[in-house]
N, C-alpha and C. Protein backbone atom coordinates (compact mmCIF):
# COMPACT_ATOMS: atom_id res chain seq x y z
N UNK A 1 52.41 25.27 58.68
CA UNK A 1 52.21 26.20 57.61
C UNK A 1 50.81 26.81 57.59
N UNK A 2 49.77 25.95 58.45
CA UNK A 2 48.31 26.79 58.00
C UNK A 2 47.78 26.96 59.72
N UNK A 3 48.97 27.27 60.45
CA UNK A 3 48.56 27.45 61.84
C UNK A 3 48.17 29.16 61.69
N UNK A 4 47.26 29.74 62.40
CA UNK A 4 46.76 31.18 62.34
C UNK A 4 48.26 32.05 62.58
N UNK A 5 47.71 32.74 61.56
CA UNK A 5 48.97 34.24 61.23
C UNK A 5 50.04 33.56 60.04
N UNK A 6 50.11 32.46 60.04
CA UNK A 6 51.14 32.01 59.09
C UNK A 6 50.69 32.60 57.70
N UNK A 7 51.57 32.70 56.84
CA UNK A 7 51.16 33.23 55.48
C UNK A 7 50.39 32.58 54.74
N UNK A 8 50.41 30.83 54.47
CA UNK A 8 49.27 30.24 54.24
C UNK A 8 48.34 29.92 54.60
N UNK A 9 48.25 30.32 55.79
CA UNK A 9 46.98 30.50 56.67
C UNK A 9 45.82 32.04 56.04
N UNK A 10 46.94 32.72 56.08
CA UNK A 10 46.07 34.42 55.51
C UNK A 10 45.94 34.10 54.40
N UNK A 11 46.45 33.37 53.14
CA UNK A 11 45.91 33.29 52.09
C UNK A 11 44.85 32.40 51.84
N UNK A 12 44.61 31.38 52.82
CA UNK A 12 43.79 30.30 52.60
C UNK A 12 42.39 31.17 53.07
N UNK A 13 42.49 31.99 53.69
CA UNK A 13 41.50 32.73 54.64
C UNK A 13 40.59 33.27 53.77
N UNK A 14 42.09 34.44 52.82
CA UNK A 14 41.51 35.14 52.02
C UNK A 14 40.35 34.44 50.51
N UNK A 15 41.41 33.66 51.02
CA UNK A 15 40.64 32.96 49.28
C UNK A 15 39.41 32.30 49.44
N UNK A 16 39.10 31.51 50.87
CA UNK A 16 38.78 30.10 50.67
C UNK A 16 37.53 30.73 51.86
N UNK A 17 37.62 32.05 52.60
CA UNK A 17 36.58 32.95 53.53
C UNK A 17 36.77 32.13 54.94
N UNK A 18 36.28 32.75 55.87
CA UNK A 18 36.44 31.95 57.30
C UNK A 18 35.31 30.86 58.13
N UNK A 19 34.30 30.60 56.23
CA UNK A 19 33.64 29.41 57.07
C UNK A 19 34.27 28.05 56.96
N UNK A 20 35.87 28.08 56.11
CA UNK A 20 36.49 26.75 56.63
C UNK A 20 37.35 27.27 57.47
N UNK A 21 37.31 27.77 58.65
CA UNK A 21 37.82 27.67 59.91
C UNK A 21 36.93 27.67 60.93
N UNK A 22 37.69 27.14 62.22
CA UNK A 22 36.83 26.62 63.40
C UNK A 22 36.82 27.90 63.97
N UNK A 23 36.18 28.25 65.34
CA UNK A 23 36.42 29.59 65.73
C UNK A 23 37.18 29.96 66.62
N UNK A 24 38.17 29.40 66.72
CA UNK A 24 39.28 29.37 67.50
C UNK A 24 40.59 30.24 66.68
N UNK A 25 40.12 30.42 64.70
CA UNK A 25 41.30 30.47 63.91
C UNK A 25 41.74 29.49 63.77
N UNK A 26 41.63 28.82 63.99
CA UNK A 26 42.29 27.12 63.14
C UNK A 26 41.69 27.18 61.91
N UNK A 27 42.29 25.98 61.32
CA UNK A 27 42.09 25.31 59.62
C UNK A 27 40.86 24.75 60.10
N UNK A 28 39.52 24.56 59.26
CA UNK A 28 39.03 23.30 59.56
C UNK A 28 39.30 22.62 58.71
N UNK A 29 39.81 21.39 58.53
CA UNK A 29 40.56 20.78 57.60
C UNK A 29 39.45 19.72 56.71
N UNK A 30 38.05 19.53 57.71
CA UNK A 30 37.12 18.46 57.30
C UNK A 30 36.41 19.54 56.11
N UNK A 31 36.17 20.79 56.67
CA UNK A 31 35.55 21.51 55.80
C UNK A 31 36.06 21.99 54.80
N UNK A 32 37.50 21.96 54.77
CA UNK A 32 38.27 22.27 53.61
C UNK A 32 38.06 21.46 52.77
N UNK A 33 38.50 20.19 53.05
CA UNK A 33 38.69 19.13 52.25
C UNK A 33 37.19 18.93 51.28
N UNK A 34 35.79 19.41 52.25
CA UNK A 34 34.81 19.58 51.04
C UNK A 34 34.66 19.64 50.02
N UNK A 35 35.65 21.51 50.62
CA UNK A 35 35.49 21.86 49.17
C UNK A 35 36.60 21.71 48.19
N UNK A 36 37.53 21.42 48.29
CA UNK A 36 38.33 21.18 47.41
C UNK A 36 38.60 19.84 47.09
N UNK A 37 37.98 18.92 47.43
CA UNK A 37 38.04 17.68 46.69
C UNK A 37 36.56 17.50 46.15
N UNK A 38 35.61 18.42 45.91
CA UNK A 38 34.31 18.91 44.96
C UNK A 38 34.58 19.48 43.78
N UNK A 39 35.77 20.14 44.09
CA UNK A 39 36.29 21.29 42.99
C UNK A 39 37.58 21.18 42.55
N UNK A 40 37.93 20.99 41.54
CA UNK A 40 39.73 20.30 41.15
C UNK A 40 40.32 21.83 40.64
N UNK A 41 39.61 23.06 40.38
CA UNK A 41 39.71 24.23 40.15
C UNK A 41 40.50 24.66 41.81
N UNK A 42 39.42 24.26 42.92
CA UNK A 42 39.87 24.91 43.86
C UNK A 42 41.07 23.90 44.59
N UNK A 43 40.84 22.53 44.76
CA UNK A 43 42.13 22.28 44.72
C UNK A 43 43.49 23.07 44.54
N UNK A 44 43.52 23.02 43.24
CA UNK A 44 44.89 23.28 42.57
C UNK A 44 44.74 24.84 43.19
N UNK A 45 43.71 25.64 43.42
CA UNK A 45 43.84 26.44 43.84
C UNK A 45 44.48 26.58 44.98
N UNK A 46 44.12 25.33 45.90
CA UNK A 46 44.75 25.99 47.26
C UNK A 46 46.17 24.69 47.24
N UNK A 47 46.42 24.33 46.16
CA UNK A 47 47.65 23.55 46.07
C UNK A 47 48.54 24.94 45.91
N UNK A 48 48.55 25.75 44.95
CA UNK A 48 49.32 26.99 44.86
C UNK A 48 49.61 27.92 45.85
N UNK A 49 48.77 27.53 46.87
CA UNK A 49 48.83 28.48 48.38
C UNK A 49 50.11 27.42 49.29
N UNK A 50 49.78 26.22 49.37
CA UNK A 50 50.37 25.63 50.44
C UNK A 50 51.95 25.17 49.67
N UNK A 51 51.89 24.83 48.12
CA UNK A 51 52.91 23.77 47.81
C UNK A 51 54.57 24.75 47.84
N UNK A 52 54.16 26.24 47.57
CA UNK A 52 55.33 26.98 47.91
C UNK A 52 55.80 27.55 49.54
N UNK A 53 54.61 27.28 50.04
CA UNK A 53 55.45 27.00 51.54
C UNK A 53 56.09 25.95 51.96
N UNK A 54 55.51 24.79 51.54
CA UNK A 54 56.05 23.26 52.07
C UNK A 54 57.40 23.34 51.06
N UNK A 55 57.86 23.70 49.41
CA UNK A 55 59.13 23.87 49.47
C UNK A 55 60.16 24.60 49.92
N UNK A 56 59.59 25.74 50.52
CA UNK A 56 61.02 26.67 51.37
C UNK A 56 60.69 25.88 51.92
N UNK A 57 60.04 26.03 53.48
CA UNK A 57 60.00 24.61 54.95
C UNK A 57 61.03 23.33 54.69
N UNK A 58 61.39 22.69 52.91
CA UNK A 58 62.10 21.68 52.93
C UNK A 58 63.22 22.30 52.53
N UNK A 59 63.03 23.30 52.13
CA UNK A 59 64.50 23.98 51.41
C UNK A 59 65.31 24.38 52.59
N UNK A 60 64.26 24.54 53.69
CA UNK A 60 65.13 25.17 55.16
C UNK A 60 65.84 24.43 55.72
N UNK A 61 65.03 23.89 55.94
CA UNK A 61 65.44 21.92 56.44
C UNK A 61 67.25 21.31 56.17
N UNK A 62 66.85 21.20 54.28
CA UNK A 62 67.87 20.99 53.59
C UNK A 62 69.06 21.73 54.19
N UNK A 63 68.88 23.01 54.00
CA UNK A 63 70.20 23.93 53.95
C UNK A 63 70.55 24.02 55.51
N UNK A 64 69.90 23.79 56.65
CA UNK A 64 70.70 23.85 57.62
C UNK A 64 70.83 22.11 57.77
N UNK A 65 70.28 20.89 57.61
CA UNK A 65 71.21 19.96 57.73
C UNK A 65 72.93 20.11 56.96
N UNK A 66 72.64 20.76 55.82
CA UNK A 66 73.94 20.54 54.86
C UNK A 66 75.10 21.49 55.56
N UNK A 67 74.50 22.87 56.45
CA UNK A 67 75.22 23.81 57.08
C UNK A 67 76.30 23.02 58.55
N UNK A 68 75.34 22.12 58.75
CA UNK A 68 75.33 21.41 60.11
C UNK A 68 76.31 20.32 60.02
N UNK A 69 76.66 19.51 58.73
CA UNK A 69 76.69 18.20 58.37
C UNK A 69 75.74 17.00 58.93
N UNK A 70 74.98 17.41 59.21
CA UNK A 70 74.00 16.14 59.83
C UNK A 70 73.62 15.52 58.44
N UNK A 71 72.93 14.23 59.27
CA UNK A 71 72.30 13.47 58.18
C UNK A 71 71.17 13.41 58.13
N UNK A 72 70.56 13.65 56.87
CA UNK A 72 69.05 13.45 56.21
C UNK A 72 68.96 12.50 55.47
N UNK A 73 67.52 12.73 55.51
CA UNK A 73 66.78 11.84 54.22
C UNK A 73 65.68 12.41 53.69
N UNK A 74 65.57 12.45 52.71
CA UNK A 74 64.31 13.81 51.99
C UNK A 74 63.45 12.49 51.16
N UNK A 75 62.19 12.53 51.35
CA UNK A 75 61.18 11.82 50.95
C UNK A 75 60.37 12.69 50.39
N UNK A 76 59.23 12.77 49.31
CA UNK A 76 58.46 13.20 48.28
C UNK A 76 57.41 12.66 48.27
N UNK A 77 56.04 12.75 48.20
CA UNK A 77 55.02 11.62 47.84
C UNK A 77 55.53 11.92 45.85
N UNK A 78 55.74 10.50 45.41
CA UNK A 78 55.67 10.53 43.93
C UNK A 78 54.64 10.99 43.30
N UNK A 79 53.28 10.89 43.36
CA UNK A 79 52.41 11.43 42.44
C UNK A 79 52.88 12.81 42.68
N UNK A 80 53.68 13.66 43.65
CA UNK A 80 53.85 14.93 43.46
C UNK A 80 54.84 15.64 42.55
N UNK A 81 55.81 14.50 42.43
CA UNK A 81 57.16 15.04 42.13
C UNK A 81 57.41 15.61 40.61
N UNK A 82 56.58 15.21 39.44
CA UNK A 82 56.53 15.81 38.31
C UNK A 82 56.36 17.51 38.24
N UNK A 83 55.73 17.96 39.59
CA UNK A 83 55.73 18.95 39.56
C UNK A 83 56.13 20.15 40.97
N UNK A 84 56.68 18.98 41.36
CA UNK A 84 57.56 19.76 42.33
C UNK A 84 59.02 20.54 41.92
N UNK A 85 58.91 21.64 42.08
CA UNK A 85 60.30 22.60 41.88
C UNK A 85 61.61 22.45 42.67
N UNK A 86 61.45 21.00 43.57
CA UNK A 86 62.85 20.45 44.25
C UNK A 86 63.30 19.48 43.47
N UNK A 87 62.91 18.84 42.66
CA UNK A 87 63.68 18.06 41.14
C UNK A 87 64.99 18.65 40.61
N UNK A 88 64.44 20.44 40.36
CA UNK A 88 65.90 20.87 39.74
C UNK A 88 66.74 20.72 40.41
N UNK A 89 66.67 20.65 42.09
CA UNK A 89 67.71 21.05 43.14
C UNK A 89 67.91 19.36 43.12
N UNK A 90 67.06 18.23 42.93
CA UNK A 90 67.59 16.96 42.91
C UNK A 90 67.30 16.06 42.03
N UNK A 91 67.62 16.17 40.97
CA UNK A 91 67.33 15.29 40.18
C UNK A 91 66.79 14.03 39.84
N UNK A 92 67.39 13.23 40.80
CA UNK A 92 67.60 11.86 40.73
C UNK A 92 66.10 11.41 41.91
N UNK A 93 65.66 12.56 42.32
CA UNK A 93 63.92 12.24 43.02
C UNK A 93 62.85 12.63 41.69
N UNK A 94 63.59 13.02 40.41
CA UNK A 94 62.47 12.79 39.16
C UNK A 94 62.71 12.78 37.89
């Protein structure tokens, strides 16, 4: 999701400028993490960039195992799930 050209990649860019990336276009992820575990503003800021990509990516997931009949298993970190928007789609993960 934050590999160069991806959409949360251009927004993280835009928001967050290109001295947390390496110069290759990568994430730098050490320098990210700076600043957003300094700043609970920017956190949540760049939680709003990444957390609606990582639910389509699981929503994709979902819908072609269920297309497929294969079998899954969908895992959550819990401190997330109060505010994750895959609850409505499963209840019984909150």
């Amino acid at each position: 999701m934050v590999e160069p050209g991806e959409p949360a990649w251009k927004k993280i860019k835009a928001t967050f400028g290109s001295e947390v990336f390496q110069e290759d276009g990568t994430l730098d992820r050490a320098k990210l993490a700076n600043v957003i575990f300094t700043d609970e503003g920017k956190r949540k800021l760049l939680n709003s960039i990444t957390h609606p990509e990582i639910y389509k990516t699981m929503m994709k997931k979902v819908l072609y195992y269920f297309i497929t009949g294969k079998e899954m298993s969908l895992y959550r970190d819990v401190t997330e799930i109060s505010v994750n928007p895959l609850r409505k789609c499963f209840p019984a993960c909150g």
